[in-house]
Protein backbone atom coordinates (compact mmCIF):
# COMPACT_ATOMS: atom_id res chain seq x y z
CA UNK A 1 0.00 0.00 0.00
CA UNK A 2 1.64 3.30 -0.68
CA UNK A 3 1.33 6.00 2.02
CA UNK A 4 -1.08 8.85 2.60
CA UNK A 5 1.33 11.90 2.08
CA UNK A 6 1.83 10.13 -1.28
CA UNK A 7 -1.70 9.06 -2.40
CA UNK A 8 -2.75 12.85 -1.22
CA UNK A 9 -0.12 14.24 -3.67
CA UNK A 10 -1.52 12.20 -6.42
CA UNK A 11 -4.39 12.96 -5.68
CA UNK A 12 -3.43 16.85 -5.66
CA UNK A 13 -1.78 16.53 -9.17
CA UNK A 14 -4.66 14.67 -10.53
CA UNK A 15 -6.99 17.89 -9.49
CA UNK A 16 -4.46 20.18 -10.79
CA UNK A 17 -4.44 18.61 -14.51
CA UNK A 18 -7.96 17.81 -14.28
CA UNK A 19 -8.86 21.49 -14.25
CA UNK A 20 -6.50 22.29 -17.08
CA UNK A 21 -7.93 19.99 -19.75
CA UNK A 22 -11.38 20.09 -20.13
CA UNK A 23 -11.53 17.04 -22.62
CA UNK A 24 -13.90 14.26 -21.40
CA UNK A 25 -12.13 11.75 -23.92
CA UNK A 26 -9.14 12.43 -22.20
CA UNK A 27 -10.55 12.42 -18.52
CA UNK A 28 -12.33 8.87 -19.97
CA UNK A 29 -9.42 7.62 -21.16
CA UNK A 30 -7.24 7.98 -17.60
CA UNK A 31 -10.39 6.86 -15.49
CA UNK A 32 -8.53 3.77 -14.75
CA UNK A 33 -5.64 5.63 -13.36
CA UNK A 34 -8.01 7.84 -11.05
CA UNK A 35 -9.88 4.23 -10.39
CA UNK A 36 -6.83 2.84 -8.75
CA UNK A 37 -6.02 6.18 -6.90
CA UNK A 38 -9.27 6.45 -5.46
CA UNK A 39 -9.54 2.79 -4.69
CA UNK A 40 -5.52 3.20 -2.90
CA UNK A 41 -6.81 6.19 -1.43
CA UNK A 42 -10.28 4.99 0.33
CA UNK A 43 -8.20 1.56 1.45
CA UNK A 44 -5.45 3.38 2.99
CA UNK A 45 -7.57 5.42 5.09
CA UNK A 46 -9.46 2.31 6.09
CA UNK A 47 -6.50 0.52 6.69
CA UNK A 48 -4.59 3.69 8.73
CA UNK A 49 -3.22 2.00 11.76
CA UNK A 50 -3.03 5.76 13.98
CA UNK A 51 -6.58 6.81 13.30
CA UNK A 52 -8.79 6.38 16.03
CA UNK A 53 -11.66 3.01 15.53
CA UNK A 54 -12.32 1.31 12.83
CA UNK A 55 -15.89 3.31 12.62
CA UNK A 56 -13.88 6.42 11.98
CA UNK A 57 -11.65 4.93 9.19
CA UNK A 58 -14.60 3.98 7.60
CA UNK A 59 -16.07 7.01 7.64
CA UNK A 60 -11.94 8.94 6.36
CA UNK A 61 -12.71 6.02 3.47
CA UNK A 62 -16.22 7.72 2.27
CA UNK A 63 -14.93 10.80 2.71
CA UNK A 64 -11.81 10.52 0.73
CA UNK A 65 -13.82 9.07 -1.78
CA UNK A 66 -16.47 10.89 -2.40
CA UNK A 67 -15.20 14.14 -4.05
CA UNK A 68 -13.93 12.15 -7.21
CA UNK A 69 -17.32 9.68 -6.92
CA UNK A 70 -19.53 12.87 -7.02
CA UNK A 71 -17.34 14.34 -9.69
CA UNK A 72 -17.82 11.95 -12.22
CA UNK A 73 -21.63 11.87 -11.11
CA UNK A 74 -21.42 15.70 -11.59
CA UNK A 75 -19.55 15.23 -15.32
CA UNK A 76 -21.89 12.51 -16.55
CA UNK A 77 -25.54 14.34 -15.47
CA UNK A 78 -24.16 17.40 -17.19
CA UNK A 79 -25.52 18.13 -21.11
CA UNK A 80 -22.86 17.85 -23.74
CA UNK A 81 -22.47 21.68 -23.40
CA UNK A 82 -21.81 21.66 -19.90
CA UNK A 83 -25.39 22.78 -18.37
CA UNK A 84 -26.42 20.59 -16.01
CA UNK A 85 -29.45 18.30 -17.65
CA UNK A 86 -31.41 18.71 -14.32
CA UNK A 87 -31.63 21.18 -12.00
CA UNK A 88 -30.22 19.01 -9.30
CA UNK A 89 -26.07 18.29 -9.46
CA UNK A 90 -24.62 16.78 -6.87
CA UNK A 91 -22.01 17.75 -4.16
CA UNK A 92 -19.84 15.91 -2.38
CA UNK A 93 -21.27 14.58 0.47
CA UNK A 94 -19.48 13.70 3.58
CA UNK A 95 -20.03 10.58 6.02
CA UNK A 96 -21.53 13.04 8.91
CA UNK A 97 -23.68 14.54 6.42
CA UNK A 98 -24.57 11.21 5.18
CA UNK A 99 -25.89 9.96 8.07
CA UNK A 100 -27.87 12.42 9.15
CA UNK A 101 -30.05 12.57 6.04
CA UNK A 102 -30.37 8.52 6.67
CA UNK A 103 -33.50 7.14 7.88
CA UNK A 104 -33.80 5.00 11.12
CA UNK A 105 -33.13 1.21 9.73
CA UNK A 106 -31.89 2.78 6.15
CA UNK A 107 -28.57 1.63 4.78
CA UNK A 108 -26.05 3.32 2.15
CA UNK A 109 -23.49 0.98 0.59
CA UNK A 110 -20.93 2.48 -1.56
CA UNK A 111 -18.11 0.58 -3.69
CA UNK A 112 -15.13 1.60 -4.33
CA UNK A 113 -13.34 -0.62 -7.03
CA UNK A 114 -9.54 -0.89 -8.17
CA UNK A 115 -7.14 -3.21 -9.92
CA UNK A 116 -6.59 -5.15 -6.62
CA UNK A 117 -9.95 -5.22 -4.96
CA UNK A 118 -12.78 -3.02 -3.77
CA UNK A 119 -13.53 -1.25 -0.74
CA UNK A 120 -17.19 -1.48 0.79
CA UNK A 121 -18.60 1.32 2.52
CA UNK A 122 -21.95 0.57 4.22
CA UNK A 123 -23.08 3.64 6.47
CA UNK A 124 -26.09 3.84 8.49
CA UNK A 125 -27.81 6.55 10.96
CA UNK A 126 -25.23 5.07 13.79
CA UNK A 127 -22.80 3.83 12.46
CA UNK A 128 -19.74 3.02 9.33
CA UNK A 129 -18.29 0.25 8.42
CA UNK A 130 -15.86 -0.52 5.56
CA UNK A 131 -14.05 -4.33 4.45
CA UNK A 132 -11.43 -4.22 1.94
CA UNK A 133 -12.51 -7.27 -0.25
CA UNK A 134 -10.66 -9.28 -2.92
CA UNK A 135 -6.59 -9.25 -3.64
CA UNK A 136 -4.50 -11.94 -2.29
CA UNK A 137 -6.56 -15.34 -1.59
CA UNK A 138 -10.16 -14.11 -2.00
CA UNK A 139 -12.02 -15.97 -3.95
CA UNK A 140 -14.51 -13.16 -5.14
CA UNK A 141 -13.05 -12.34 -8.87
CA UNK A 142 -13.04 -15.94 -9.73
CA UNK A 143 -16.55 -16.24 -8.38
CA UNK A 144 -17.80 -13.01 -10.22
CA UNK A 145 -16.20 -14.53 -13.50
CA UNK A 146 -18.32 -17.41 -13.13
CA UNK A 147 -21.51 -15.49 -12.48
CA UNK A 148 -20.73 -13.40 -15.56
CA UNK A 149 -20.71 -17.03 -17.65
CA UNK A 150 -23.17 -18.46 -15.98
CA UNK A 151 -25.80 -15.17 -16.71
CA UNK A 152 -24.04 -15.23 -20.65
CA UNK A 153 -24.42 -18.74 -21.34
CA UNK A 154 -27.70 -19.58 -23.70
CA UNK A 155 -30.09 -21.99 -21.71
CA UNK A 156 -29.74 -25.31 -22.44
CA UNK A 157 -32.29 -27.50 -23.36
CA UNK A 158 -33.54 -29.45 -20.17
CA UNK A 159 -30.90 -27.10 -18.27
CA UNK A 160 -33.82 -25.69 -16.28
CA UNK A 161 -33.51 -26.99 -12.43
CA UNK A 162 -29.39 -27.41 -12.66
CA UNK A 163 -28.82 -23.72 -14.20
CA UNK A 164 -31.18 -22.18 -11.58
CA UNK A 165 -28.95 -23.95 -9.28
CA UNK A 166 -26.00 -22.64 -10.49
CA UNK A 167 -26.80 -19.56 -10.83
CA UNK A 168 -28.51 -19.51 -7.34
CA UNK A 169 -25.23 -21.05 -5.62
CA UNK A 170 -22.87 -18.73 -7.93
CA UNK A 171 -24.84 -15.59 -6.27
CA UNK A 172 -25.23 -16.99 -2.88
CA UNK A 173 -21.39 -17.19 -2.81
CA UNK A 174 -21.06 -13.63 -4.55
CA UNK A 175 -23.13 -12.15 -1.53
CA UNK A 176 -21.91 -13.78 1.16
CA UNK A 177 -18.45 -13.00 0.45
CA UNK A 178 -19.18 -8.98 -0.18
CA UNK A 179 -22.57 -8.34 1.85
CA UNK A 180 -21.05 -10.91 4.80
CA UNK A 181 -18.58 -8.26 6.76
CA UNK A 182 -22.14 -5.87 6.81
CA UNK A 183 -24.93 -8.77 6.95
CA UNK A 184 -25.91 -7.34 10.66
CA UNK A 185 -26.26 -3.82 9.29
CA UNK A 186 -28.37 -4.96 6.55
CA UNK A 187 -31.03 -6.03 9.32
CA UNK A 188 -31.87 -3.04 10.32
C-alpha cells in the first residue's frame, strides 16, 4: 500500500491537470488511473493503523472518496455543453452529512473498485463500516467470472432446475463474500 502523504499528492496533481484539460475523452481515457487512486486512497484510510476506531476509518474512506465519486456523477448528469441536464447536481457529500439525512433502519453501501480489490462502505444513521474485499486469496473475482458465464451462457435444453442452481449457488457465494462483513447492518 503506498502512504497517505503520497496518495494525497496524487491525488493533488490529478486535481491540478484535471482542471486544465477540459476534454472528457481524455478524462475517460485515464479513469482507470483515477480508479486505482481512489480505490488506494479509500483503502489506505481504512486501513490507517493511527486513526482512532475502525468506525472512523470507515467514515476517512467515504470521505476521501467521495469528491472524485460525485465528480464523475457531476460530469456525466451534465448536457454535452456543460449545463447541467437537471436542475439538481450533486455535491460531495461527507459521512456526517450522510448519516444524518439517513433514515432510522436505512442503509447506504458504496463501492469503491480498483485493480486489486474493492472497498465497501456501508453507512447507516449510527454507524460506518468498511471491508477491503478481494486481492490476495479471495475468492470473489473468480466467483464473479463465473456469475458473468453463468448469466451469458444460452439456456440449455432441459438445463432448467441445474442452471437455476447454479446460478442460485454462484450468487449466494457472490453475496456472502461482499454483503457478509455488513450482513448485521443490513437487518436493520
Amino acid at each position: 500500500p503506498r502512504s497517505r502523504a503520497s496518495l494525497d499528492q496524487a491525488a493533488g496533481v490529478w486535481e491540478e491537470v484535471r482542471a486544465r484539460v477540459p476534454d472528457p475523452e481524455w478524462r475517460e481515457r485515464y479513469g482507470l488511473l483515477v480508479r486505482d487512486l481512489v480505490f488506494e486512497t479509500a483503502r489506505s484510510r481504512l486501513l490507517a493503523p493511527g486513526l482512532e476506531t475502525a468506525e472512523f476509518r470507515a467514515g476517512a474512506a467515504f470521505d476521501a472518496a467521495q469528491p472524485f465519486k460525485s465528480r464523475t456523477l457531476r460530469a456525466r448528469m451534465l448536457g454535452p455543453e456543460g449545463r447541467p441536464a437537471s436542475a439538481a447536481t450533486p455535491a460531495s457529500v461527507n459521512v456526517g452529512a450522510l448519516r444524518e439525512i439517513l433514515e432510522p433502519g436505512h442503509l447506504y453501501l458504496d463501492c469503491v473498485e480498483g485493480a486489486d480489490g474493492l472497498v465497501l462502505l456501508a453507512v447507516t444513521r449510527s454507524s460506518a463500516r468498511g471491508v477491503v474485499l478481494g486481492g490476495a486469496g479471495s475468492h470473489l473475482q473468480e466467483r464473479l467470472e463465473r456469475l458473468g458465464r453463468l448469466l451469458a451462457a444460452p439456456p440449455r435444453p432441459g438445463g432448467g432446475k441445474s442452471e437455476e442452481r447454479a446460478l442460485s449457488i454462484a450468487s449466494r457465494e457472490i453475496g456472502l463474500e461482499v454483503l457478509g462483513p455488513v450482513a448485521d447492518l443490513l437487518s436493520g
